[in-house]
N, C-alpha and C. Protein backbone atom coordinates (compact mmCIF):
# COMPACT_ATOMS: atom_id res chain seq x y z
N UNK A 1 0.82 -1.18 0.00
CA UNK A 1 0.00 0.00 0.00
C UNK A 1 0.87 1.25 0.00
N UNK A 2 1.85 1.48 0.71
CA UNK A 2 2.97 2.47 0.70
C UNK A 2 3.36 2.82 -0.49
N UNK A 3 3.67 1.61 -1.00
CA UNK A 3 4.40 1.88 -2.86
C UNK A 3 3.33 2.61 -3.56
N UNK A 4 1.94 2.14 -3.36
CA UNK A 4 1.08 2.42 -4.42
C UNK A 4 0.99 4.29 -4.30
N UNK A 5 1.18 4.54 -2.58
CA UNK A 5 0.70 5.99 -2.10
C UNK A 5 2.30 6.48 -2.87
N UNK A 6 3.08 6.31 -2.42
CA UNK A 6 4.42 6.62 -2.96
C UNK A 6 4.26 7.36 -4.49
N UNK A 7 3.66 5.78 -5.40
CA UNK A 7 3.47 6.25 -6.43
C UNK A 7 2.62 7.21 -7.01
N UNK A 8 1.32 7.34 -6.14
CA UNK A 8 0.25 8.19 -7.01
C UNK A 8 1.01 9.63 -6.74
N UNK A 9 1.85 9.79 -6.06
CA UNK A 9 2.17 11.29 -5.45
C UNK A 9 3.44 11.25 -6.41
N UNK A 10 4.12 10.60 -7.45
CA UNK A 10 5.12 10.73 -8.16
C UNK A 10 4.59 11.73 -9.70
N UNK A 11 5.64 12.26 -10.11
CA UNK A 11 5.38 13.39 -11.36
C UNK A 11 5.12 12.66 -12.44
N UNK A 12 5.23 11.62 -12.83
CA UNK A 12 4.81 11.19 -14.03
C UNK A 12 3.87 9.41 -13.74
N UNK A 13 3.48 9.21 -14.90
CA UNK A 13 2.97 7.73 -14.86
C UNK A 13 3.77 7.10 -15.09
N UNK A 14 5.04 6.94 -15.91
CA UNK A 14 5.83 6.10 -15.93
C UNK A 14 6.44 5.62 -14.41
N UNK A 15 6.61 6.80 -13.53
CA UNK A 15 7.30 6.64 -12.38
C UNK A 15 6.04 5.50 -11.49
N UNK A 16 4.98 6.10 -11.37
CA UNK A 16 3.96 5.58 -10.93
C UNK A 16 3.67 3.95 -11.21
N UNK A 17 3.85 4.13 -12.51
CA UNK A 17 4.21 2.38 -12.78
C UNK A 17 4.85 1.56 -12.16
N UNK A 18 6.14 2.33 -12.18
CA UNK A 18 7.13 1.86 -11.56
C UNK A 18 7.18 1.36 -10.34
N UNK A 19 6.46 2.45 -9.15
CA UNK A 19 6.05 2.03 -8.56
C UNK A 19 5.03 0.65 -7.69
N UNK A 20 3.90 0.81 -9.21
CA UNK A 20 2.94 -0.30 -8.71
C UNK A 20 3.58 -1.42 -8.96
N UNK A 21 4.84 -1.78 -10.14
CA UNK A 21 5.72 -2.99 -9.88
C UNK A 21 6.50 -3.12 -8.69
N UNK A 22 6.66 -2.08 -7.88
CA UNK A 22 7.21 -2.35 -6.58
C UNK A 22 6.40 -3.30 -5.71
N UNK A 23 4.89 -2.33 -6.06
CA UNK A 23 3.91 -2.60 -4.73
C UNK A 23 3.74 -4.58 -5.21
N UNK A 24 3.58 -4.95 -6.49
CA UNK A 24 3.49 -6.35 -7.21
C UNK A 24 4.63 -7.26 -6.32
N UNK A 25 5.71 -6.20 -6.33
CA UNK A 25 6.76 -7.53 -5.99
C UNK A 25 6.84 -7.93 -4.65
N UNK A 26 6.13 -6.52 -4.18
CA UNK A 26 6.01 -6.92 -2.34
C UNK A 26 4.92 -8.08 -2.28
N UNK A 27 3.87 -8.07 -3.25
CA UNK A 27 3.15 -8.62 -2.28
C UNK A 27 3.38 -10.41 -3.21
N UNK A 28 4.54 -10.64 -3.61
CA UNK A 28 5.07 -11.80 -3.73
C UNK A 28 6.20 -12.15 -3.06
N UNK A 29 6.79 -11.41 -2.09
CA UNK A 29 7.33 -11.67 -1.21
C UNK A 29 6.68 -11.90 0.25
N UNK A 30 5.58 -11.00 0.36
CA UNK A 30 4.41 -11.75 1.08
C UNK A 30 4.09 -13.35 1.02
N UNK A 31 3.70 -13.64 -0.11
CA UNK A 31 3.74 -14.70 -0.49
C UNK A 31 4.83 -16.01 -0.25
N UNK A 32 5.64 -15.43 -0.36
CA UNK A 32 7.08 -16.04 -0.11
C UNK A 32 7.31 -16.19 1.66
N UNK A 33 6.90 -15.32 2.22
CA UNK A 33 6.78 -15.26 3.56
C UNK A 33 5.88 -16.30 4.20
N UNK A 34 4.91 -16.44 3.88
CA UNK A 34 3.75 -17.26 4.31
C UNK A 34 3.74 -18.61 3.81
N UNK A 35 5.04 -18.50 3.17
CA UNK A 35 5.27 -20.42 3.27
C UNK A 35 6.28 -20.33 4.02
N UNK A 36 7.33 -19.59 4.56
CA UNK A 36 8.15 -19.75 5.58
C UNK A 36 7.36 -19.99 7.02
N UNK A 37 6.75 -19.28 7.23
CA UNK A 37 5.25 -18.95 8.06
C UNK A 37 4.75 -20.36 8.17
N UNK A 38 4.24 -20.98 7.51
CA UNK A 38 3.63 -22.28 7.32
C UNK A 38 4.58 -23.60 7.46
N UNK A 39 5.90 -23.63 6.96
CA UNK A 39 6.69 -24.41 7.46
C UNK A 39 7.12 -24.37 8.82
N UNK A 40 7.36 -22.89 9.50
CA UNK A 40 7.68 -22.98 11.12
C UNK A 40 6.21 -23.55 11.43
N UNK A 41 5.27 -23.59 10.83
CA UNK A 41 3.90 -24.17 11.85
C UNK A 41 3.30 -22.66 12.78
N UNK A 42 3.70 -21.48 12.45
CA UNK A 42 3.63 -20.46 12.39
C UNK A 42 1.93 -20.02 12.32
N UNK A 43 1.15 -20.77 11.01
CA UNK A 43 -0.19 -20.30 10.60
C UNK A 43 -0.58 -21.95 10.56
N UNK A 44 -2.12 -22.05 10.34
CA UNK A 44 -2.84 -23.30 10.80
C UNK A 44 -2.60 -22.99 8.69
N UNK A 45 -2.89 -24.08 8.29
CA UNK A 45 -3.22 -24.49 6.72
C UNK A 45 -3.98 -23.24 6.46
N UNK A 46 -5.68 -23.72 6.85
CA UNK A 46 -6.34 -22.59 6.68
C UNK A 46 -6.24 -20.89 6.56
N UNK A 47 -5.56 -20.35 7.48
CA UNK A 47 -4.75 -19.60 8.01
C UNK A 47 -3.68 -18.70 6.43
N UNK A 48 -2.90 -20.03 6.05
CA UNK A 48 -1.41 -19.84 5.13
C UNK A 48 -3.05 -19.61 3.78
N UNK A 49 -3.60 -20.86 3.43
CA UNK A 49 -4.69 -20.68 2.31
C UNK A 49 -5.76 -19.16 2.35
N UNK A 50 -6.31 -18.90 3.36
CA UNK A 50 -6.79 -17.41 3.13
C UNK A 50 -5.55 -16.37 2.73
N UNK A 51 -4.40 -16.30 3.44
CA UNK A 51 -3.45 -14.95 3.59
C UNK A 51 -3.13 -15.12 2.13
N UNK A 52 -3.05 -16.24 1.65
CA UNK A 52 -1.92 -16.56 0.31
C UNK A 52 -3.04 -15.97 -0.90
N UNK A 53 -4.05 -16.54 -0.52
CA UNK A 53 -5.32 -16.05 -1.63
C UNK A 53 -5.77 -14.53 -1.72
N UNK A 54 -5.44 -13.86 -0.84
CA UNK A 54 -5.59 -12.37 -0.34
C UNK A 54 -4.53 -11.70 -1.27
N UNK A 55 -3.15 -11.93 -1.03
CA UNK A 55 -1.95 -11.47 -1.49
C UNK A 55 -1.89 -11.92 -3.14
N UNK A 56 -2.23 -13.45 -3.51
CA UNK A 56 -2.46 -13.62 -4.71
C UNK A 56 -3.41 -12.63 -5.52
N UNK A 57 -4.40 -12.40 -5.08
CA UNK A 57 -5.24 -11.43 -5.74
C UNK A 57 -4.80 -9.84 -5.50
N UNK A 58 -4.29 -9.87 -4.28
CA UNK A 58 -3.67 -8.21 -4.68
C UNK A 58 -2.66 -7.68 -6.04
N UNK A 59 -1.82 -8.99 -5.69
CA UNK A 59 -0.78 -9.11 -7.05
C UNK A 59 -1.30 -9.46 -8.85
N UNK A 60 -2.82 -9.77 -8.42
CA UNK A 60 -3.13 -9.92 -10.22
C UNK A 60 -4.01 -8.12 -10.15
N UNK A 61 -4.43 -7.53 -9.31
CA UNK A 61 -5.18 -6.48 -9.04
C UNK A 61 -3.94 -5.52 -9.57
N UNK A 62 -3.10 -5.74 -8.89
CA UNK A 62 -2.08 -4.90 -9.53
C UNK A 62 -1.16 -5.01 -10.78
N UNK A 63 -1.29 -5.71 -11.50
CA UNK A 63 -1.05 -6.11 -12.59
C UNK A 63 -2.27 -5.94 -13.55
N UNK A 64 -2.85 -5.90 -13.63
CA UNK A 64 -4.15 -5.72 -14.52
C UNK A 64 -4.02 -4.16 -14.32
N UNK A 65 -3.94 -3.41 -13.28
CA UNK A 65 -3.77 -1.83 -13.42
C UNK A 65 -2.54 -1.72 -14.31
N UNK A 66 -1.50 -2.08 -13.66
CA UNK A 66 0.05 -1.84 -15.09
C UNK A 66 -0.50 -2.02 -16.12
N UNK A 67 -1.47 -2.61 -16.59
CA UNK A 67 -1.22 -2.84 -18.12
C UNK A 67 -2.43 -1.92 -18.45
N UNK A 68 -3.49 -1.63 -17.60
CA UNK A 68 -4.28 -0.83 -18.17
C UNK A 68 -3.66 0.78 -18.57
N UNK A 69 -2.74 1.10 -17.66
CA UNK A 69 -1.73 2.44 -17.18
C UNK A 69 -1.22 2.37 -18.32
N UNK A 70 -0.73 0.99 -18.75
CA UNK A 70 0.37 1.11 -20.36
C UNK A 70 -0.31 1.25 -20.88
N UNK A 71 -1.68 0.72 -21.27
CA UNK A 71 -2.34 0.49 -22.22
C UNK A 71 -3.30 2.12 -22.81
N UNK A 72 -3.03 2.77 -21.49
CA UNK A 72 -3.67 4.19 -21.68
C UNK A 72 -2.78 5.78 -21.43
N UNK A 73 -1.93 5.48 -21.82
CA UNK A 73 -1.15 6.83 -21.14
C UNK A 73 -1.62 8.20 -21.44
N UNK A 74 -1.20 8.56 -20.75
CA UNK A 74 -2.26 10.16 -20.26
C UNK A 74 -0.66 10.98 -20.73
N UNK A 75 -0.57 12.08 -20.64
CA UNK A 75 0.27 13.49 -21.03
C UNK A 75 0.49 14.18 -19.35
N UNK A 76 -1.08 14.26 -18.82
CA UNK A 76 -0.65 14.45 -17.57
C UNK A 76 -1.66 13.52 -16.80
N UNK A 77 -0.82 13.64 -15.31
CA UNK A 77 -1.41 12.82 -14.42
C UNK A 77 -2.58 13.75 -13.68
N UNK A 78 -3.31 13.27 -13.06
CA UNK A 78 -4.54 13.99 -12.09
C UNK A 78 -4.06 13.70 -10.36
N UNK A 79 -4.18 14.61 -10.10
CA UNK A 79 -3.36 14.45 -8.58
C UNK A 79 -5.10 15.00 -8.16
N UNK A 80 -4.97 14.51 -6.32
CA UNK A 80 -6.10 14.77 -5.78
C UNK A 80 -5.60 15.86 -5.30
N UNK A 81 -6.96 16.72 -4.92
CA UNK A 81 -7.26 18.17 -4.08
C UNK A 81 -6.03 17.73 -2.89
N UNK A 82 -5.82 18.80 -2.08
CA UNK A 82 -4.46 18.78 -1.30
C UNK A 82 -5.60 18.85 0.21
N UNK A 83 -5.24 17.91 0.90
CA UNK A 83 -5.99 17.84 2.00
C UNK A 83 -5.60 18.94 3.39
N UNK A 84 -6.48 19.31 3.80
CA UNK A 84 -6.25 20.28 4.62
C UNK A 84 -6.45 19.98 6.16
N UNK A 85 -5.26 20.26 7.07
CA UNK A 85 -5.27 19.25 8.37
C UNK A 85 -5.45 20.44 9.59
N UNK A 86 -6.40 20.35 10.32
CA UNK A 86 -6.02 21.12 11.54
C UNK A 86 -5.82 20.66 12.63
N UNK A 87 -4.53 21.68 13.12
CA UNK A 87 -3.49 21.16 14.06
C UNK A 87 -3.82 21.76 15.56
């Protein structure tokens, strides 16, 4: 989620891309984690099968955006209104 915020706040879409392949590779190292996780006996089966199915689908969620991003490039990006905090 960091990468993705990282990215929407970057100056171009290419960078932003770039980004969401970050946020992709984290959450296959997630993945990668939760069979280490599952071999210490760490998570019950059930447990490793929801987290893994969660992270699997974040990683095709984010991949289907990369290619829509390639598939559409913009000139400029749309940034949101600037939020206003009182302190």
């Amino acid at each position: 989620m960091s990468n993705i915020s990282e990215g929407f706040e970057s100056q171009t879409q290419p960078q932003f891309i770039r980004y969401l392949g970050i946020a992709k590779a984290s959450a296959g190292e997630v993945r990668s984690q939760l069979y280490v996780c599952k071999d210490l006996d760490c998570l019950t089966q059930d447990q490793f099968t929801k987290a893994f199915a969660i992270a699997e689908k974040a990683s095709r969620q984010i991949a289907r955006f990369i290619s829509y991003l390639e598939s559409h490039p913009q000139s400029k990006r749309l940034k949101e209104d600037a939020a206003e905090y009182e302190v």
